[in-house]
C-alpha atoms as a PDB file:
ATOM      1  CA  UNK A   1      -7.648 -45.718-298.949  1.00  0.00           C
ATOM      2  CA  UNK A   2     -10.995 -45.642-297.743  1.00  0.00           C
ATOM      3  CA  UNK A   3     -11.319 -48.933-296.188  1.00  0.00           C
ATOM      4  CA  UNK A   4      -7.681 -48.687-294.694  1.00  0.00           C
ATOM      5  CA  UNK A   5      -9.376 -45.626-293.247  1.00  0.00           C
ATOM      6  CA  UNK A   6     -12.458 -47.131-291.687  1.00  0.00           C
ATOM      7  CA  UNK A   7     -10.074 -49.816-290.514  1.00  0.00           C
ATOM      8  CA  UNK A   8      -8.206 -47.420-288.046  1.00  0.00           C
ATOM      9  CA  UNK A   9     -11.218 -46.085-286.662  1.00  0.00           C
ATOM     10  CA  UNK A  10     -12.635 -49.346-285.758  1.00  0.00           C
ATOM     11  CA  UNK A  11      -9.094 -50.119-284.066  1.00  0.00           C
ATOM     12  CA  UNK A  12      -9.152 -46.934-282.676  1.00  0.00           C
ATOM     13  CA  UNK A  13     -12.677 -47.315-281.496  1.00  0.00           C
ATOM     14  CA  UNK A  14     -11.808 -50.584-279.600  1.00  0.00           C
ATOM     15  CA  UNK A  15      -9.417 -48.988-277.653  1.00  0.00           C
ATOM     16  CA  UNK A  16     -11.375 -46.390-276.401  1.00  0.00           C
ATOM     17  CA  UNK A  17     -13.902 -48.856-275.473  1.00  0.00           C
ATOM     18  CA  UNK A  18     -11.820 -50.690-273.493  1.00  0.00           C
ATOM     19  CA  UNK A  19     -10.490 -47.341-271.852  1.00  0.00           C
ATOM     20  CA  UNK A  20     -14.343 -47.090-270.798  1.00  0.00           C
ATOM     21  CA  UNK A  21     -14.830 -50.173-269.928  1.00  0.00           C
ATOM     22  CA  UNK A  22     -11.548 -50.037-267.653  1.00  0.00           C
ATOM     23  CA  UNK A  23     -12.690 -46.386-265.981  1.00  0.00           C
ATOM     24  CA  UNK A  24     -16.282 -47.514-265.476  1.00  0.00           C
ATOM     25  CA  UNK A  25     -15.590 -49.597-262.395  1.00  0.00           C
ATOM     26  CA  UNK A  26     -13.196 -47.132-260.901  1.00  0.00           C
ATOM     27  CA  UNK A  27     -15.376 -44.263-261.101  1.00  0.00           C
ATOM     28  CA  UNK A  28     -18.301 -46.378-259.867  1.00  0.00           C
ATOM     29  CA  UNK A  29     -16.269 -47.773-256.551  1.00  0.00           C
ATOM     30  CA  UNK A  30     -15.297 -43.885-256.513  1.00  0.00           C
ATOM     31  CA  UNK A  31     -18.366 -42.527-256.282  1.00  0.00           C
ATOM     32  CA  UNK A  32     -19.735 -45.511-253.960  1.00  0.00           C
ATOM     33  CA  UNK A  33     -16.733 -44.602-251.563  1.00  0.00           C
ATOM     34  CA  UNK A  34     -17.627 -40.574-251.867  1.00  0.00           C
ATOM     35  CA  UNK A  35     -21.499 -41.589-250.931  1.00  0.00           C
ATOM     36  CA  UNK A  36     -20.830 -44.869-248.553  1.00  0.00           C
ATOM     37  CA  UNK A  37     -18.032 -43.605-246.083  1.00  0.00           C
ATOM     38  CA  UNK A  38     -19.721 -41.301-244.125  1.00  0.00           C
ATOM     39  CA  UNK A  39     -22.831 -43.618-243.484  1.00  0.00           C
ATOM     40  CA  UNK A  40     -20.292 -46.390-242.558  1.00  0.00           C
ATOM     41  CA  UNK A  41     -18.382 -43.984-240.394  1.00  0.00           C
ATOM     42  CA  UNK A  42     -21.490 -43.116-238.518  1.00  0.00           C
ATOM     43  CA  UNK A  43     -22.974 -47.122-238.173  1.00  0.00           C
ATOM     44  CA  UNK A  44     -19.424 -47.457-236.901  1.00  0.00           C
ATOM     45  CA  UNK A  45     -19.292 -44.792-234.120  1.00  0.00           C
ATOM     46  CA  UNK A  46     -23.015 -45.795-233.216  1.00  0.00           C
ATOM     47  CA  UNK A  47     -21.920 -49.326-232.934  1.00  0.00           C
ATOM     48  CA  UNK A  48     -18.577 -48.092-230.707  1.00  0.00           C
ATOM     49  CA  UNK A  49     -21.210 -45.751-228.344  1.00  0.00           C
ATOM     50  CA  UNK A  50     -23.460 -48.890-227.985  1.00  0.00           C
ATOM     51  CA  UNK A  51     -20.708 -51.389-227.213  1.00  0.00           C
ATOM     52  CA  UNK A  52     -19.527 -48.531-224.593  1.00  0.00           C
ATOM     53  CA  UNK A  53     -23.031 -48.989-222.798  1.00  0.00           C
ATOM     54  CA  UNK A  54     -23.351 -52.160-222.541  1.00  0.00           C
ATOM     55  CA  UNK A  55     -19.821 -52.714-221.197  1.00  0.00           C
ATOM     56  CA  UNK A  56     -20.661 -50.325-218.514  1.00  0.00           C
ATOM     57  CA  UNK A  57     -24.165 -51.455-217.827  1.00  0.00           C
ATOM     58  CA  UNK A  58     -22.608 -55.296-217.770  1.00  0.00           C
ATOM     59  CA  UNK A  59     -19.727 -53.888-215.097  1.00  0.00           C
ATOM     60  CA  UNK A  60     -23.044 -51.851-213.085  1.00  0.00           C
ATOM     61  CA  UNK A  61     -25.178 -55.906-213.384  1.00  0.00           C
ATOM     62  CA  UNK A  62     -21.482 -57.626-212.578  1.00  0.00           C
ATOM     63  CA  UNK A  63     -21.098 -55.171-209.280  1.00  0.00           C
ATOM     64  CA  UNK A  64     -24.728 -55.151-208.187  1.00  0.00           C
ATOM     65  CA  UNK A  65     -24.116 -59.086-208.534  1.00  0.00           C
ATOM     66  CA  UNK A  66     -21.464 -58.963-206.896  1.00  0.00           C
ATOM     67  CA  UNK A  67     -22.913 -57.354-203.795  1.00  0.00           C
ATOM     68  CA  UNK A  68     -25.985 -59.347-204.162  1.00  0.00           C
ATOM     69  CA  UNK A  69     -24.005 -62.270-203.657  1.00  0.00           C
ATOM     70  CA  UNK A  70     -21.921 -60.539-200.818  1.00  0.00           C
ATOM     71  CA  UNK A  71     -24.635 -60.294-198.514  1.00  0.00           C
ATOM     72  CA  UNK A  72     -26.496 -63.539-198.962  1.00  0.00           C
ATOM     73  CA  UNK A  73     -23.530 -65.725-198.708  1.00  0.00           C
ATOM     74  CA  UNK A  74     -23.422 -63.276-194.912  1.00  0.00           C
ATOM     75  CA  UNK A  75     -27.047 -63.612-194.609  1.00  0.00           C
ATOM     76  CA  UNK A  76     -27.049 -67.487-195.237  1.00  0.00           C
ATOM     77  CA  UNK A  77     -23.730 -68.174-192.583  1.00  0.00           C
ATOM     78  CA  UNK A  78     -25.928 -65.804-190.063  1.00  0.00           C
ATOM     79  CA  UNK A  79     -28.774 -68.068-191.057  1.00  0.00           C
ATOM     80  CA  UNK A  80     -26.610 -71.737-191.272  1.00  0.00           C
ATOM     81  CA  UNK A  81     -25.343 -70.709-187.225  1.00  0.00           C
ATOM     82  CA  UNK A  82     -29.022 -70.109-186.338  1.00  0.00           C
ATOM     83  CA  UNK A  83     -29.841 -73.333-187.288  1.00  0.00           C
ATOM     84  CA  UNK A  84     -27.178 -75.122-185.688  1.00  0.00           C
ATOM     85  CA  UNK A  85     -28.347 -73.300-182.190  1.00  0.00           C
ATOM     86  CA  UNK A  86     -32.034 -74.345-182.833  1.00  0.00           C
ATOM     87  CA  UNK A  87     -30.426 -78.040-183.344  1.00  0.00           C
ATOM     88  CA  UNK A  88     -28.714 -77.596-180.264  1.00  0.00           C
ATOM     89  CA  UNK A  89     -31.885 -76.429-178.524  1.00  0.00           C
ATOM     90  CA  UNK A  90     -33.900 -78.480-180.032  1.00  0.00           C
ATOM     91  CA  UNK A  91     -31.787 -81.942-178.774  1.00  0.00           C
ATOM     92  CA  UNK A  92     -31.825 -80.109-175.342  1.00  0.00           C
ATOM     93  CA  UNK A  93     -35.394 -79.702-175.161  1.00  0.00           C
ATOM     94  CA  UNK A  94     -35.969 -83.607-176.282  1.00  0.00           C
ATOM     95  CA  UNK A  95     -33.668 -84.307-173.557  1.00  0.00           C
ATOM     96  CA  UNK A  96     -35.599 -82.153-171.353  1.00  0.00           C
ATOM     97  CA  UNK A  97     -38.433 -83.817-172.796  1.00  0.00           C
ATOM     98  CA  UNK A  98     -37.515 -87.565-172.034  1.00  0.00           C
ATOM     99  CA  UNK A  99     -36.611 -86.347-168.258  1.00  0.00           C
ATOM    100  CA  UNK A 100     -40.176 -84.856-168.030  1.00  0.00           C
ATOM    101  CA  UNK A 101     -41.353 -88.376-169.351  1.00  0.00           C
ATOM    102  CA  UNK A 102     -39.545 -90.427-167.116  1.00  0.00           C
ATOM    103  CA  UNK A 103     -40.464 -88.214-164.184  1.00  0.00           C
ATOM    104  CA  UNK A 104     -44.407 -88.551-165.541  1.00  0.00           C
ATOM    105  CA  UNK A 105     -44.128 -92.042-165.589  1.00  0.00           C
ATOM    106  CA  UNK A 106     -42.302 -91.997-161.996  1.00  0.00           C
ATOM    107  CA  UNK A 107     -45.033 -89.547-160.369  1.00  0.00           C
ATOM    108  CA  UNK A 108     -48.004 -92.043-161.882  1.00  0.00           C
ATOM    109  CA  UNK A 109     -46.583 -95.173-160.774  1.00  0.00           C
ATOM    110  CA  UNK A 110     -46.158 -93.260-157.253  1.00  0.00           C
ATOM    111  CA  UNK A 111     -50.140 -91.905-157.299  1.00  0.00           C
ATOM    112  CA  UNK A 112     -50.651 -95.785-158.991  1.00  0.00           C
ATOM    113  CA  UNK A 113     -48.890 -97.492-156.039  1.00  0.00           C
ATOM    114  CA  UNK A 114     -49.712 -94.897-153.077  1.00  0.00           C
ATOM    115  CA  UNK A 115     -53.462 -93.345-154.285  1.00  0.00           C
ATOM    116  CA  UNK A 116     -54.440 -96.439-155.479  1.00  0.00           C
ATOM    117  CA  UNK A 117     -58.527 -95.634-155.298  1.00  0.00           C
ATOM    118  CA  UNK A 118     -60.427 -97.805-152.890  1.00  0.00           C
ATOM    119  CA  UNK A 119     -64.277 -96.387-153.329  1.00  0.00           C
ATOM    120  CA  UNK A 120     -64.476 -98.030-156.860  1.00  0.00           C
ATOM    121  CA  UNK A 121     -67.425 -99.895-157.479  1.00  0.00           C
ATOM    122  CA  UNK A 122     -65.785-102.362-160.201  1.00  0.00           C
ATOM    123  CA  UNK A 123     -63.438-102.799-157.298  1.00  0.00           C
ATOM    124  CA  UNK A 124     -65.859-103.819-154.415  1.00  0.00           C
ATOM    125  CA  UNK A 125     -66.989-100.572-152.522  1.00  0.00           C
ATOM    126  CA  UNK A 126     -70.321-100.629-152.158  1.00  0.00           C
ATOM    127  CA  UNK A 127     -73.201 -97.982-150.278  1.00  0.00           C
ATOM    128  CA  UNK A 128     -74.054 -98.303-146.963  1.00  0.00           C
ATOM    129  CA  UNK A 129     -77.874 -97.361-147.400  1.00  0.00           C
ATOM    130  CA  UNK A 130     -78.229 -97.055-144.219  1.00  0.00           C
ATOM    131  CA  UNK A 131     -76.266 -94.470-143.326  1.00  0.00           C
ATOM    132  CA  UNK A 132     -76.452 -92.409-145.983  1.00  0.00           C
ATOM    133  CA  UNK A 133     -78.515 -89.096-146.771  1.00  0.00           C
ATOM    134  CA  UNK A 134     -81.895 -89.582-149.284  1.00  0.00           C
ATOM    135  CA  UNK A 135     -81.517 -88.841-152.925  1.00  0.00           C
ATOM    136  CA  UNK A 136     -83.521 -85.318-153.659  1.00  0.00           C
ATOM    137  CA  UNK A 137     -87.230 -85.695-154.067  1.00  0.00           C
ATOM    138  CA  UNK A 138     -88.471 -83.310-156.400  1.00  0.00           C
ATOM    139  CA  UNK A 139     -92.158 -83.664-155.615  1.00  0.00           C
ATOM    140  CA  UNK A 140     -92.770 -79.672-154.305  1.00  0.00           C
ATOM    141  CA  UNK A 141     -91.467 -78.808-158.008  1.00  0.00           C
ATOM    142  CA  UNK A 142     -93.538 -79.892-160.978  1.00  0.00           C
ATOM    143  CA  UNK A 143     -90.824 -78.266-163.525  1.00  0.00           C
ATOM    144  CA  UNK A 144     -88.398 -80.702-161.964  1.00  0.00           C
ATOM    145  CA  UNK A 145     -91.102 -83.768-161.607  1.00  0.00           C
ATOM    146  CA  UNK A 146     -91.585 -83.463-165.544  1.00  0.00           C
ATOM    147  CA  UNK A 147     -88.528 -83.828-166.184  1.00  0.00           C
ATOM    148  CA  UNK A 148     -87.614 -86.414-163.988  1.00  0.00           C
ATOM    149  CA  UNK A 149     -90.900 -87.723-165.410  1.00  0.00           C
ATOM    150  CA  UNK A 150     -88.623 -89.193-168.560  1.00  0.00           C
ATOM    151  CA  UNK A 151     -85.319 -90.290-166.032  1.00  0.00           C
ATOM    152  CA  UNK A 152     -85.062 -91.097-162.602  1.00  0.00           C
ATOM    153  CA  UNK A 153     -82.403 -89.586-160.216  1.00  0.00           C
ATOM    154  CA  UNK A 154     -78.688 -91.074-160.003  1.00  0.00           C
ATOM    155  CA  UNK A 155     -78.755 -93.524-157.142  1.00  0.00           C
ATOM    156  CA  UNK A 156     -75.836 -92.761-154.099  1.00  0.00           C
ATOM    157  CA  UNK A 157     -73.404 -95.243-155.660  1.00  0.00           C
ATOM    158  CA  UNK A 158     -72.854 -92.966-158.384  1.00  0.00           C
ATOM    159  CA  UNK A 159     -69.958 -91.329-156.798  1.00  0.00           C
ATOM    160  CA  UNK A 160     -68.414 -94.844-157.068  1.00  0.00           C
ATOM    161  CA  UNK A 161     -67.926 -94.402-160.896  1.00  0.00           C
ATOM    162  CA  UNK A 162     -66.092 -93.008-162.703  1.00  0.00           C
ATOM    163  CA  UNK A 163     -68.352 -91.104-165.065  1.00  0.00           C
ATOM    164  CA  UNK A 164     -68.457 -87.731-164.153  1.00  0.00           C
ATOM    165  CA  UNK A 165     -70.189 -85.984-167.139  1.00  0.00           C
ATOM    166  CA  UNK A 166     -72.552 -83.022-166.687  1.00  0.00           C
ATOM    167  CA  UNK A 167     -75.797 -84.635-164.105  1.00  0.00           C
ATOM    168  CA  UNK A 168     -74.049 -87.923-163.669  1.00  0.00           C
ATOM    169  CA  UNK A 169     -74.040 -86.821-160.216  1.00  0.00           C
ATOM    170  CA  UNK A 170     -75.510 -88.174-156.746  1.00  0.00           C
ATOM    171  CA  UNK A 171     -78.313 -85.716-155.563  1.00  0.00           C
ATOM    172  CA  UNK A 172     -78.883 -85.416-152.180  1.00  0.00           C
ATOM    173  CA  UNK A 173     -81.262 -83.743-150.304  1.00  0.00           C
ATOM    174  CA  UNK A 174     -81.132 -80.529-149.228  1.00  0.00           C
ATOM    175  CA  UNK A 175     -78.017 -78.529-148.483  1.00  0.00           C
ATOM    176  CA  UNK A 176     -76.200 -80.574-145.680  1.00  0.00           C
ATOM    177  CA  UNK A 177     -76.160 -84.868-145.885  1.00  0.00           C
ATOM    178  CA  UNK A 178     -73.605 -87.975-145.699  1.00  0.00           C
ATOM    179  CA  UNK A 179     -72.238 -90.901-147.473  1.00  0.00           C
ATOM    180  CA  UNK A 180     -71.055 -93.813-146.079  1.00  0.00           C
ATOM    181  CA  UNK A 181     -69.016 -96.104-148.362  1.00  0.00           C
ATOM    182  CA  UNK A 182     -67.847 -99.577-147.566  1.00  0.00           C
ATOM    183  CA  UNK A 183     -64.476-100.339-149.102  1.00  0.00           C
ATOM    184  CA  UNK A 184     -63.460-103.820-150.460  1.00  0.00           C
ATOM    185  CA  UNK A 185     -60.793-104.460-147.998  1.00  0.00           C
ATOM    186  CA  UNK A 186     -59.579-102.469-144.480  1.00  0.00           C
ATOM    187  CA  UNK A 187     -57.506 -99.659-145.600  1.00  0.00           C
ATOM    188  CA  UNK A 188     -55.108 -97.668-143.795  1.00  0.00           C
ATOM    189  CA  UNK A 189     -56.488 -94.005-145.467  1.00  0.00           C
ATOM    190  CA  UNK A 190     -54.425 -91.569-146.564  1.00  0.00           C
ATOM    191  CA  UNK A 191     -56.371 -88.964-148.668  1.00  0.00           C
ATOM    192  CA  UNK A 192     -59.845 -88.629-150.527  1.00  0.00           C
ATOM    193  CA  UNK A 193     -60.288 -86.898-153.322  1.00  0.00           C
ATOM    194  CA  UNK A 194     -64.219 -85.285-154.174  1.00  0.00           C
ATOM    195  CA  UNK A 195     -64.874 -84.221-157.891  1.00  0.00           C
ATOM    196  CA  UNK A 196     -67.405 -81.457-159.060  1.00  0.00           C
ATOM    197  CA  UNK A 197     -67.452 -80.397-162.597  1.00  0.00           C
ATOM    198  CA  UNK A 198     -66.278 -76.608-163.603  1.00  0.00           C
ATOM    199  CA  UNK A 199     -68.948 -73.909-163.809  1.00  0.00           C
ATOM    200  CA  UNK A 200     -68.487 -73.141-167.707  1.00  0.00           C
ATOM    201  CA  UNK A 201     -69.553 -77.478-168.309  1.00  0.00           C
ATOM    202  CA  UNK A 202     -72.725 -76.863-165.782  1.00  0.00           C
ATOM    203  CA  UNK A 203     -75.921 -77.332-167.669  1.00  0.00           C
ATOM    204  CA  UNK A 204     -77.002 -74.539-165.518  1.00  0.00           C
ATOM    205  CA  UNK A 205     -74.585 -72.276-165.845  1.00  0.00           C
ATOM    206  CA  UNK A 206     -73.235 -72.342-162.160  1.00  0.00           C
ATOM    207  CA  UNK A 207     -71.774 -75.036-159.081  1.00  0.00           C
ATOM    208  CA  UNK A 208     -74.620 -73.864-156.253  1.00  0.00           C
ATOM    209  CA  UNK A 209     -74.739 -77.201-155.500  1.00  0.00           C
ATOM    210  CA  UNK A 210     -71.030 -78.372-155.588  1.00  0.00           C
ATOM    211  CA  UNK A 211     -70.550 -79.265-151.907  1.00  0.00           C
ATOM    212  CA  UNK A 212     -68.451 -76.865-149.844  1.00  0.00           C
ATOM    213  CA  UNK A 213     -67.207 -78.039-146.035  1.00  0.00           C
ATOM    214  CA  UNK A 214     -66.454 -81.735-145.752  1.00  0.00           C
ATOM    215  CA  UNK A 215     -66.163 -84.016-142.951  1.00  0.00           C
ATOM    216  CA  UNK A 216     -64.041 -87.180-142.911  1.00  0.00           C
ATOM    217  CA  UNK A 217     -64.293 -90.181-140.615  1.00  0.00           C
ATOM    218  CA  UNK A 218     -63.518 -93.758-140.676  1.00  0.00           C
ATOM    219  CA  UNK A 219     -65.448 -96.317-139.372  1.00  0.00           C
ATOM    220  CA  UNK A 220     -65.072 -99.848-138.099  1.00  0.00           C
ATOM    221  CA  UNK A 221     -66.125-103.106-139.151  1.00  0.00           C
ATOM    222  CA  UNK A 222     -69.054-102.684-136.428  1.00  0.00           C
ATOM    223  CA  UNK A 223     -69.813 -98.936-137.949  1.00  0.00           C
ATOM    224  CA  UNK A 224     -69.947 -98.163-133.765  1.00  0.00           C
ATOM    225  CA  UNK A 225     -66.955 -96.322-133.644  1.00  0.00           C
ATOM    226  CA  UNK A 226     -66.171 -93.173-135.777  1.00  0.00           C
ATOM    227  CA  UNK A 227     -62.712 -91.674-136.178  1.00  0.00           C
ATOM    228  CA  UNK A 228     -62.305 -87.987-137.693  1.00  0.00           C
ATOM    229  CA  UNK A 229     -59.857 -87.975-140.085  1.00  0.00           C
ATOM    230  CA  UNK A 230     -60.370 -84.416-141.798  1.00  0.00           C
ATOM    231  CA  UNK A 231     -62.149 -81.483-142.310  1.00  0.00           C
ATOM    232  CA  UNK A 232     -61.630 -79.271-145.421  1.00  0.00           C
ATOM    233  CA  UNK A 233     -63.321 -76.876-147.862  1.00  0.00           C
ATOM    234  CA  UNK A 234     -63.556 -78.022-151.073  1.00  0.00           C
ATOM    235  CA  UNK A 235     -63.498 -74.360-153.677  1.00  0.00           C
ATOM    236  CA  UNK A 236     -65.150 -74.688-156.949  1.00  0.00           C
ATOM    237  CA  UNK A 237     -62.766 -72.087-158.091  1.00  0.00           C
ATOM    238  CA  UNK A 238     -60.153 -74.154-157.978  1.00  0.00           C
ATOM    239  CA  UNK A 239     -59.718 -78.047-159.780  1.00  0.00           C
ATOM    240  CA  UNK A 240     -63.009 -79.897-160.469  1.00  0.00           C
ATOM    241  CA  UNK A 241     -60.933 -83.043-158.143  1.00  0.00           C
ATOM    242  CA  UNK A 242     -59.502 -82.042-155.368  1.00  0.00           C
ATOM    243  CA  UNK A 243     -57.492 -84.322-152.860  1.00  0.00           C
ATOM    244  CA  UNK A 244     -57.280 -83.684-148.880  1.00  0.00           C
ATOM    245  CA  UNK A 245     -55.031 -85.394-147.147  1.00  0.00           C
ATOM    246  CA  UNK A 246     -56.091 -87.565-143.783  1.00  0.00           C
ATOM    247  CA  UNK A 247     -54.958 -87.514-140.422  1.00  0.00           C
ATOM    248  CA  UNK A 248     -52.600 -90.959-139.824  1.00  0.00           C
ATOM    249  CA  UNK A 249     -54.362 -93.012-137.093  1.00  0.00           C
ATOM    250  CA  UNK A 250     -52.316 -96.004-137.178  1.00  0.00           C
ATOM    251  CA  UNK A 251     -55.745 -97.643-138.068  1.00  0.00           C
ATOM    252  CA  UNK A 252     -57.318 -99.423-140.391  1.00  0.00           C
ATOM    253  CA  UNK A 253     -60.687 -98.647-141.537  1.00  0.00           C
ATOM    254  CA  UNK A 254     -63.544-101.184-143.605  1.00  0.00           C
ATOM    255  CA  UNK A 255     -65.532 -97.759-143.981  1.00  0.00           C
ATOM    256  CA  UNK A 256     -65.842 -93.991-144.725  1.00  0.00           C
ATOM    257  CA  UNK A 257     -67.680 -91.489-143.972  1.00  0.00           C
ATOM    258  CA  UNK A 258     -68.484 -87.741-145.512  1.00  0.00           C
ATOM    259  CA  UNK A 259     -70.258 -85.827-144.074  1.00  0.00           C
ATOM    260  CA  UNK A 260     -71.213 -82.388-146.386  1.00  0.00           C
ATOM    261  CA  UNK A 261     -71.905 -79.278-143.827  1.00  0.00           C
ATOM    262  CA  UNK A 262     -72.523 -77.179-146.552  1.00  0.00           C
ATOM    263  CA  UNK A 263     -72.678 -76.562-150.230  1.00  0.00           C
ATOM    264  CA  UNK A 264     -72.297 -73.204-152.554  1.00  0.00           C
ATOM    265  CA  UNK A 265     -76.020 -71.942-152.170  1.00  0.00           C
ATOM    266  CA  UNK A 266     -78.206 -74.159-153.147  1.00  0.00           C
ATOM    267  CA  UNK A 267     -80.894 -75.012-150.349  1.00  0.00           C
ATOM    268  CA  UNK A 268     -82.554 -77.989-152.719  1.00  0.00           C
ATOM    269  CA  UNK A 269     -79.851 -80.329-153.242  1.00  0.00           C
ATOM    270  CA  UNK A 270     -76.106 -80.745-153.160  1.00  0.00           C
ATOM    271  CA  UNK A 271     -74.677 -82.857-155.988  1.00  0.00           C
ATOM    272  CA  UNK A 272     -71.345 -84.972-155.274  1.00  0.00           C
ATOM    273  CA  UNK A 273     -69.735 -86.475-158.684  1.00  0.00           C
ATOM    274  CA  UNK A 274     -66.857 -88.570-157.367  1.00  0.00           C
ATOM    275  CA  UNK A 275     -65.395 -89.702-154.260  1.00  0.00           C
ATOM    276  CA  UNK A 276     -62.238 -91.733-154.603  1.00  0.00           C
ATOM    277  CA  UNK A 277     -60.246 -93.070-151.263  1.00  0.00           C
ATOM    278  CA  UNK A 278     -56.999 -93.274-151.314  1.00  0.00           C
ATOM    279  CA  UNK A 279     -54.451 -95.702-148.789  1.00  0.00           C
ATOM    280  CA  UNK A 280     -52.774 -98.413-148.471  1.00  0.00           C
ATOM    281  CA  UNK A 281     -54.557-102.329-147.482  1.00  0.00           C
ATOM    282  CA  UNK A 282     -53.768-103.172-143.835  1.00  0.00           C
ATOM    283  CA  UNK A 283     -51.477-106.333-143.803  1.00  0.00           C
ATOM    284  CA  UNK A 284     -53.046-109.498-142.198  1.00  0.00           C
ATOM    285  CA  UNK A 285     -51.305-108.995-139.057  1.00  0.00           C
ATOM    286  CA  UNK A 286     -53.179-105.998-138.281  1.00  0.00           C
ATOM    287  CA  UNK A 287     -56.324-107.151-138.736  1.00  0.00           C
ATOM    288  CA  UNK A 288     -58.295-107.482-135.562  1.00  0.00           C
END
């Protein structure tokens, strides 16, 4: 009796533990629910709110984009025609360019051909001594005889070369003189040109000395007869060369004469840099 007794409490026993062992999970996932949903409910809504935001600050990037893009594909059509104009310009100013070149070229061979420069000394045209003014003498000032002390003064032929730096210039005396030049062949003379240096290259600061009124003659072969060919003012405020045009004679002339009436102030000396003669060479026929 007694162990048929304990026998039905162990079976009964059993069951109940495998009621509890069948409740336990369900009341566990129970209570997880009761504690779990709400949290889950709120991650979720957060989760919806951000996905909200970013979907609307994507569409604000994707419009701003979109306008961004907008006006720089305009700006960069605006900027694509301005560059075809400055190609057009640009192949219209090279073609302006070459015309400017050709017309450069045409002009030189022109002064070349028609100013071709007879008072060169590598060409021929020599000093006529004779005729021609003294160099300055600086004796009455010992500032200028020391320095001439260590170089002597630039002799007349000077002015037939074509170095005209600052003092490589033909001194002579006093305010008024002459040069006679004898050119390399008889020319029929159609301009000189006479070249002073500007003011701001002067080692002294100013042109006192630059000759002002010029006379022009040619001479014969005999240097008896004189022809005037020009007279002219030569302004220092203007080009440091300057070219007067001569009087046509019909004549050809072996020599030339300037003759400097005045210069820009300065009693002592008057400096002349360059003379160049320009003409054509008498043909053989009208030699006499």
């Amino acid at each position: 009796m007694c162990i048929f007794t304990v026998q039905k409490m162990a079976v009964h026993k059993k069951r109940y533990l495998k009621f509890v062992v069948f409740l336990l999970p369900v009341v566990l996932a129970g209570v997880y629910s009761g504690t779990s949903l709400p949290v889950w409910t709120m991650r979720a809504k957060a989760q919806k709110e951000d996905l909200t935001w970013a979907s609307a600050a994507e569409k604000k990037m994707l419009r701003n984009l979109h306008t961004f893009l907008t006006e720089h594909t305009q700006n960069l059509h605006l900027l694509l025609e301005e560059v075809a104009q400055l190609g057009v310009e640009i192949s219209s100013l090279k073609k302006e360019r070459q015309e400017l070149n050709q017309a450069a070229l045409e002009l030189a061979s022109e002064i070349y051909v028609g100013r071709s420069d007879w008072a060169l000394k590598s060409s021929g045209a020599t000093i006529d001594m004779q005729r021609t003014s003294k160099t300055y003498d600086c004796k009455e000032n010992w500032v200028c005889r020391i320095l001439w002390f260590f170089r002597t003064p630039n002799p007349p032929d000077t002015i037939l070369q074509p170095d005209v730096s600052p003092e490589n210039c033909w001194p002579l005396q006093g305010h008024q003189g002459q040069v006679v030049i004898r050119l390399p062949a008889r020319v029929h003379l159609t301009a000189v040109s006479v070249q002073h240096i500007y003011r701001e290259v002067s080692p002294s600061g100013t042109v006192t000395s630059a000759p002002r009124d010029i006379a022009v003659f040619g001479v014969n072969a005999d240097r008896e007869e004189e022809t005037l060919l020009g007279m002219f003012v030569y302004n220092v405020e203007k080009e440091a060369i300057q070219t007067f045009p001569l009087k046509d004679t019909h004549r050809a002339f072996s020599h030339i004469k300037l003759i400097v009436e005045s210069n820009w102030g300065n009693t002592a000396y008057t400096c002349i840099y360059r003379v160049q003669v320009h003409g054509k060479m008498a043909k053989p026929e009208n030699l006499n």
